[in-house]
N, C-alpha and C. Protein backbone atom coordinates (compact mmCIF):
# COMPACT_ATOMS: atom_id res chain seq x y z
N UNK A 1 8.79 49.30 47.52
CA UNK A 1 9.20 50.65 47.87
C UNK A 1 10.64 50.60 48.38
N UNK A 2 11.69 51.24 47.42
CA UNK A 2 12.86 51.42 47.85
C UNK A 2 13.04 52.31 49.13
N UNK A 3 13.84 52.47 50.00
CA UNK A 3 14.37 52.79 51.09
C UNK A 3 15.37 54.53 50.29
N UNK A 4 14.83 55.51 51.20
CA UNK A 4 15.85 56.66 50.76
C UNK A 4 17.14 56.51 51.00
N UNK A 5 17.70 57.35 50.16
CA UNK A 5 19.52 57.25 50.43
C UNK A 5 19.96 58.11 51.60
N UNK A 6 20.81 57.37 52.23
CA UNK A 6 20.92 58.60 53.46
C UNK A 6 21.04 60.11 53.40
N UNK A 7 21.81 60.09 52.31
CA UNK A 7 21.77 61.48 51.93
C UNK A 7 20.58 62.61 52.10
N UNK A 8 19.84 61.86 51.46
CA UNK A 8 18.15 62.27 51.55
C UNK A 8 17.71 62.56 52.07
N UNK A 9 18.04 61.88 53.92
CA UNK A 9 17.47 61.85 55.22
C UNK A 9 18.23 62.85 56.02
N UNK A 10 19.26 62.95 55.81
CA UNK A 10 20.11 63.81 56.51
C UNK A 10 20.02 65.22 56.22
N UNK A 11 19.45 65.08 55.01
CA UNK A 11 19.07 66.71 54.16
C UNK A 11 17.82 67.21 54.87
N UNK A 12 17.08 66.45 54.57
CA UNK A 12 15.66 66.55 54.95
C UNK A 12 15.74 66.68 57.01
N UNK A 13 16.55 65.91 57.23
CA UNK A 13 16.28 66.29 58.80
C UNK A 13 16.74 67.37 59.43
N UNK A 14 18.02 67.94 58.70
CA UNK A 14 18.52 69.35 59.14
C UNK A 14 18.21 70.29 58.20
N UNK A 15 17.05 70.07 57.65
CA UNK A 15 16.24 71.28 57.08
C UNK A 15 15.13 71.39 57.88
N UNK A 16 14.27 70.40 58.38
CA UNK A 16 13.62 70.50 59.49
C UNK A 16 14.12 71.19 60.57
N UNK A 17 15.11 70.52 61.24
CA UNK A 17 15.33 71.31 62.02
C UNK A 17 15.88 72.71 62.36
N UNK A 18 16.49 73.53 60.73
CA UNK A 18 16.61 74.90 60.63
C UNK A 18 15.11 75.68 60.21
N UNK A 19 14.22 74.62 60.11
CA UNK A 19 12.79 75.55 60.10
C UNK A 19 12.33 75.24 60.93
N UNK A 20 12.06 74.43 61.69
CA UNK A 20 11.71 74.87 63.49
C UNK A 20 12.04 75.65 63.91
N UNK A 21 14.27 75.83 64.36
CA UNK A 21 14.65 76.70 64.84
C UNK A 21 14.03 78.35 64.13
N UNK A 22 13.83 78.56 63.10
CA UNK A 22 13.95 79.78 62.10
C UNK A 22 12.24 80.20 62.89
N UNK A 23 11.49 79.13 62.61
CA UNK A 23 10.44 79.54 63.53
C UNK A 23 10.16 80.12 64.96
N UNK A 24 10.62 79.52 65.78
CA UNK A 24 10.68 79.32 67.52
C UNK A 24 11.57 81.09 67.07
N UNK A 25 12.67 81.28 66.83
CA UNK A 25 13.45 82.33 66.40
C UNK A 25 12.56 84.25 66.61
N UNK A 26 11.91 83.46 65.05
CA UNK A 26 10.97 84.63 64.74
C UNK A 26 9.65 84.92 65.75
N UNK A 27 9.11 83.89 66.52
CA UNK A 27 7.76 84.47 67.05
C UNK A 27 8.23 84.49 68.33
N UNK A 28 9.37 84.44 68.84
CA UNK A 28 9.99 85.08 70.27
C UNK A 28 10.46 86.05 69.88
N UNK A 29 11.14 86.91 69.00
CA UNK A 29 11.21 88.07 68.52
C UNK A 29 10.21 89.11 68.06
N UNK A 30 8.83 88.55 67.33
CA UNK A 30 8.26 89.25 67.60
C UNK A 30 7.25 89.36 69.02
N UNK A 31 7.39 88.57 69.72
CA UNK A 31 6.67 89.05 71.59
C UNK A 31 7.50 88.98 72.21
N UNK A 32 8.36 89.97 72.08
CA UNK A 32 9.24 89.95 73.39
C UNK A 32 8.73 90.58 74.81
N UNK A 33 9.85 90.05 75.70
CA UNK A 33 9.05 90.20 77.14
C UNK A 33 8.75 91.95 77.21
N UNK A 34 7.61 91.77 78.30
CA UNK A 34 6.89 93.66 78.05
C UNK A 34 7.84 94.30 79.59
N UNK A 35 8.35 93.27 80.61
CA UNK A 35 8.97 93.99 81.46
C UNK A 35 10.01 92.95 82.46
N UNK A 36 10.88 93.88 82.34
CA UNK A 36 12.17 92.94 83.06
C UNK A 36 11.60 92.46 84.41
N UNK A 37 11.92 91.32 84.57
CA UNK A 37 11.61 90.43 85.76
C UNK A 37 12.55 91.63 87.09
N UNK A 38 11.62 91.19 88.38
CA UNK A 38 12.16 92.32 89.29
C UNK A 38 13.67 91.68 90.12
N UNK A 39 14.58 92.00 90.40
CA UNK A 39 15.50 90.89 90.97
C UNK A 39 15.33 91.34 92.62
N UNK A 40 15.64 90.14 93.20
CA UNK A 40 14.98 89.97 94.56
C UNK A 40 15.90 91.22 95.26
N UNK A 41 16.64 91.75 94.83
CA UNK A 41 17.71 92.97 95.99
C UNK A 41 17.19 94.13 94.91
N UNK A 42 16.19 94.11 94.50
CA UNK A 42 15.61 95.58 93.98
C UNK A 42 14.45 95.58 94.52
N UNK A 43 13.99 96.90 95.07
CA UNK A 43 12.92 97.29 96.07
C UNK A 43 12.06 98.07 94.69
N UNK A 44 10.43 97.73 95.12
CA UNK A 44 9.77 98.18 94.19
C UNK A 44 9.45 99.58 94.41
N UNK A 45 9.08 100.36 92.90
CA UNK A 45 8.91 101.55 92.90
C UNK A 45 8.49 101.98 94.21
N UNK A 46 8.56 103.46 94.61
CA UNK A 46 7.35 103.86 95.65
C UNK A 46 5.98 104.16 95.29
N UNK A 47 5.19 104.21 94.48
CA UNK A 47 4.06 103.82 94.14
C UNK A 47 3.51 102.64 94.65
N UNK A 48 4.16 101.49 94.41
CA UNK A 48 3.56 100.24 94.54
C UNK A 48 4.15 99.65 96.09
N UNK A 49 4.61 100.84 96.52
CA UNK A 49 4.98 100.44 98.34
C UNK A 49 4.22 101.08 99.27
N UNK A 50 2.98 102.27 98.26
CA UNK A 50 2.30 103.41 99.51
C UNK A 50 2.44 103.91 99.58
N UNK A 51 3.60 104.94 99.51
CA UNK A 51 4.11 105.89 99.68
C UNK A 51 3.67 107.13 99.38
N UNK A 52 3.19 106.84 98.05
CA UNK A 52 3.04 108.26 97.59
C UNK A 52 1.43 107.78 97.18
């Protein structure tokens, strides 16, 4: 069994790795996050403080 030409390998490995990326890509695009994270100097609604 001959040994591939590098060529071969180098093709084949950055085609792999543009179909991983192309993957990981697409199924974080389709679930994107459902709600922005709260940042610590934003006070939550008044609903969820009692208020009302």
């Amino acid at each position: 069994m001959t040994p591939l030409p590098d060529r071969t390998v180098i093709v084949g490995l950055v085609a792999t790795l543009g179909l991983v990326f192309a993957l990981v890509f697409w199924f974080v695009r389709l679930q994107p996050a459902q709600e922005a994270p709260m940042l610590w100097r934003q006070q939550p609604p008044a609903a969820q403080r009692g208020l009302i």
